[in-house]
Structure formats: structure tokens, C-alpha cells
C-alpha atoms as a PDB file:
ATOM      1  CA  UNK A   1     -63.071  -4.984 -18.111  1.00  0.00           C
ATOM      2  CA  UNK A   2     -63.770  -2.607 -15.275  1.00  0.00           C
ATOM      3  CA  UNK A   3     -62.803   0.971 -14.948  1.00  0.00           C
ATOM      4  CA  UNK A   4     -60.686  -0.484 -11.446  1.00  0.00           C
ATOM      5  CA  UNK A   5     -59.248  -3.241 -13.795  1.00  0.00           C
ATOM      6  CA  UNK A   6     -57.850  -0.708 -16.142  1.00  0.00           C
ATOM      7  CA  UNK A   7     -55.922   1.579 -13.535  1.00  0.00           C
ATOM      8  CA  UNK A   8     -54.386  -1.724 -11.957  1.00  0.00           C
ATOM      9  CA  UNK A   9     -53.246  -2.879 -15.089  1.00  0.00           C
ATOM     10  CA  UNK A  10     -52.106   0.810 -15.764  1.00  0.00           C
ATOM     11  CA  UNK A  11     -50.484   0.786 -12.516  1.00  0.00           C
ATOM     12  CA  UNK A  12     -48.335  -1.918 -12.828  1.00  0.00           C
ATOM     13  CA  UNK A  13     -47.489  -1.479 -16.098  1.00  0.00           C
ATOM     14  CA  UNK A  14     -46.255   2.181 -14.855  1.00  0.00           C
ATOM     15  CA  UNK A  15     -43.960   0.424 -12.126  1.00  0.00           C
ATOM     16  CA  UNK A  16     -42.401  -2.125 -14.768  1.00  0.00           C
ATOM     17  CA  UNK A  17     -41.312   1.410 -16.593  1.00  0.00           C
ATOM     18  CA  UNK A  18     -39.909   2.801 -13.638  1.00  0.00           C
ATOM     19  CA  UNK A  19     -37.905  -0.630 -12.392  1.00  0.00           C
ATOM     20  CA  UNK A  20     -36.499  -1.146 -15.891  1.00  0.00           C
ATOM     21  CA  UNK A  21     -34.426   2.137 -15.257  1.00  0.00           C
ATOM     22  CA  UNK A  22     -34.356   2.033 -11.218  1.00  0.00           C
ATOM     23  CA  UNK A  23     -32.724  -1.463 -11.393  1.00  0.00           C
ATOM     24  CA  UNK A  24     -29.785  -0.528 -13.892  1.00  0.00           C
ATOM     25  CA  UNK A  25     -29.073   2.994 -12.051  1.00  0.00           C
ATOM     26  CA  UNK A  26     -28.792   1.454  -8.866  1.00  0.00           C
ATOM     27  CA  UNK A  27     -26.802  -1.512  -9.779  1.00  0.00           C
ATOM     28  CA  UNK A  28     -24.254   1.702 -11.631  1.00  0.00           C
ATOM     29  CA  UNK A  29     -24.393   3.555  -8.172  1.00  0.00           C
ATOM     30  CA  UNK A  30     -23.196   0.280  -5.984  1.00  0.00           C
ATOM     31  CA  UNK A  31     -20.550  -0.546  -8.946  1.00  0.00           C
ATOM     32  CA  UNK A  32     -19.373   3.119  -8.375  1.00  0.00           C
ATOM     33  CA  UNK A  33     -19.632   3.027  -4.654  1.00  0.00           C
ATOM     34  CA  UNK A  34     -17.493  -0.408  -4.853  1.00  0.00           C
ATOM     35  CA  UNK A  35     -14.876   1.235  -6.829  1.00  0.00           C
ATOM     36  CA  UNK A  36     -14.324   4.429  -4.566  1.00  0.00           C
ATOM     37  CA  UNK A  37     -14.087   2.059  -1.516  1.00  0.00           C
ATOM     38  CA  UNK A  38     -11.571   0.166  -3.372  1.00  0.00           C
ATOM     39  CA  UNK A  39      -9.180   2.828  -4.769  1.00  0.00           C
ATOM     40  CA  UNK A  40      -9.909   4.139  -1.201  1.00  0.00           C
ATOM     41  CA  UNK A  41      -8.345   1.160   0.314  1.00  0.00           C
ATOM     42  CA  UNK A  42      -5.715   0.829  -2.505  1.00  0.00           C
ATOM     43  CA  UNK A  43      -4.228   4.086  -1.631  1.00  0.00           C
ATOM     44  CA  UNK A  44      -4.439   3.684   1.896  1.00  0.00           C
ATOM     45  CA  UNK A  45      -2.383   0.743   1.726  1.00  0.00           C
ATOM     46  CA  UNK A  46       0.270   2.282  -0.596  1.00  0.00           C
ATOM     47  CA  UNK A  47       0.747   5.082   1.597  1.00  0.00           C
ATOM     48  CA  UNK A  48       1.640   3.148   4.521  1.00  0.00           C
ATOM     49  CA  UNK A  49       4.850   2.611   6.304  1.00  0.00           C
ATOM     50  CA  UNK A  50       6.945   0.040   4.591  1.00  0.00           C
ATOM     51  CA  UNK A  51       7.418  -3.108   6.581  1.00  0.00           C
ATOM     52  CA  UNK A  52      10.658  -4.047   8.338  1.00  0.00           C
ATOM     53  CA  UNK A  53      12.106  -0.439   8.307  1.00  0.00           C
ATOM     54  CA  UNK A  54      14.462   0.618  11.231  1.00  0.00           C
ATOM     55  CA  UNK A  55      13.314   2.067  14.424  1.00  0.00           C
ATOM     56  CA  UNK A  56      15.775   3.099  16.675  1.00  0.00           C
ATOM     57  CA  UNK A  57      15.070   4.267  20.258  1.00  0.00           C
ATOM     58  CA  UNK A  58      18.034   5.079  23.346  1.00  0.00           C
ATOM     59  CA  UNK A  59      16.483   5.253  26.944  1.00  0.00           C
ATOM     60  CA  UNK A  60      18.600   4.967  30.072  1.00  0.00           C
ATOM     61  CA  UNK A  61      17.204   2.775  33.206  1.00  0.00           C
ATOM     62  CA  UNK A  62      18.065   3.083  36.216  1.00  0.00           C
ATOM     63  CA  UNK A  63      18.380   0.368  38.493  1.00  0.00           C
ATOM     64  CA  UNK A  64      15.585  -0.219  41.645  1.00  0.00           C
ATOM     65  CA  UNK A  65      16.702  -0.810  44.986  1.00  0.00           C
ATOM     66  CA  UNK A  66      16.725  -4.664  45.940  1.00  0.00           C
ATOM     67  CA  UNK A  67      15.350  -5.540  49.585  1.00  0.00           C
ATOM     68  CA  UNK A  68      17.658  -6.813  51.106  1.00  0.00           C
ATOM     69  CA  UNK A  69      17.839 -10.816  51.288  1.00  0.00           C
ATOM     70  CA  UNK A  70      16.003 -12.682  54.120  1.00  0.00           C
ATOM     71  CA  UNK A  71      18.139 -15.821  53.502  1.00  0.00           C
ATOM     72  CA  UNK A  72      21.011 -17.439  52.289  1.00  0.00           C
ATOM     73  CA  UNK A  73      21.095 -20.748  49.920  1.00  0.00           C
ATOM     74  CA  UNK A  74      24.768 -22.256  49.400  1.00  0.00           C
ATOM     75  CA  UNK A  75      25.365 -24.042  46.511  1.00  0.00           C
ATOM     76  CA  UNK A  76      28.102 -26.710  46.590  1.00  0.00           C
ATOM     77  CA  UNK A  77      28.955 -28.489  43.491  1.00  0.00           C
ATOM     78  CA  UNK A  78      31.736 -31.479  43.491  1.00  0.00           C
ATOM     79  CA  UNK A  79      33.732 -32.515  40.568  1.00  0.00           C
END
């Protein structure tokens, strides 16, 4: 075996360290992440207006002008 052999082999054997803890910290930090975004959610839901609860508004309208008719229909009905 090569010096260049040796330093590969080192290499990778250096990354297969580092991913056994990346991997587990990571997968922690997206099962936290999931959780906050959940409760967040959750709360946000409970503190919403209840469904089906009264609303009660008074306006006043007043009534438009009509223009005034251009004809006349009579309606006759017979018995």
C-alpha cells in the first residue's frame, strides 16, 4: 500500500466518524423542529374564535331613487 492509499482510506474512515454523529443530531434537530411547528399550530388553533358564536350587526339603508317606469304591463287573471 501507497502513502496516497493510506490517507484515502484515512479519509473515509474520518467521514464514517463524523456521519455516525451528524446523522443522529440532525435527525434530533428535524424531530425538534417538527414538534415546535406542531405545538405552534396546536395553540394557534386553541386560541381561535369558537365556531358558531353570535355576531350581531344594526345598519340602517336607505332606499335609492327608482327611475321612473317607461311602461306599463297589466296583469289580468280570471277565476
Amino acid at each position: 500500500m501507497n502513502l496516497d492509499e493510506e490517507r484515502v482510506r484515512a479519509r473515509a474512515r474520518r467521514r464514517r466518524q463524523r456521519n455516525r454523529f451528524v446523522r443522529p443530531v440532525a435527525a434530533g434537530l428535524l424531530g425538534a423542529l417538527v414538534l415546535v411547528v406542531g405545538i405552534a399550530i396546536g395553540r394557534a388553533l386553541a386560541d381561535g374564535p369558537t365556531p358558531g358564536g353570535t355576531r350581531t350587526s344594526v345598519r340602517t339603508l336607505k332606499p335609492q331613487p327608482l327611475p321612473p317606469a317607461t311602461k306599463t304591463v297589466t296583469v289580468t287573471v280570471s277565476p
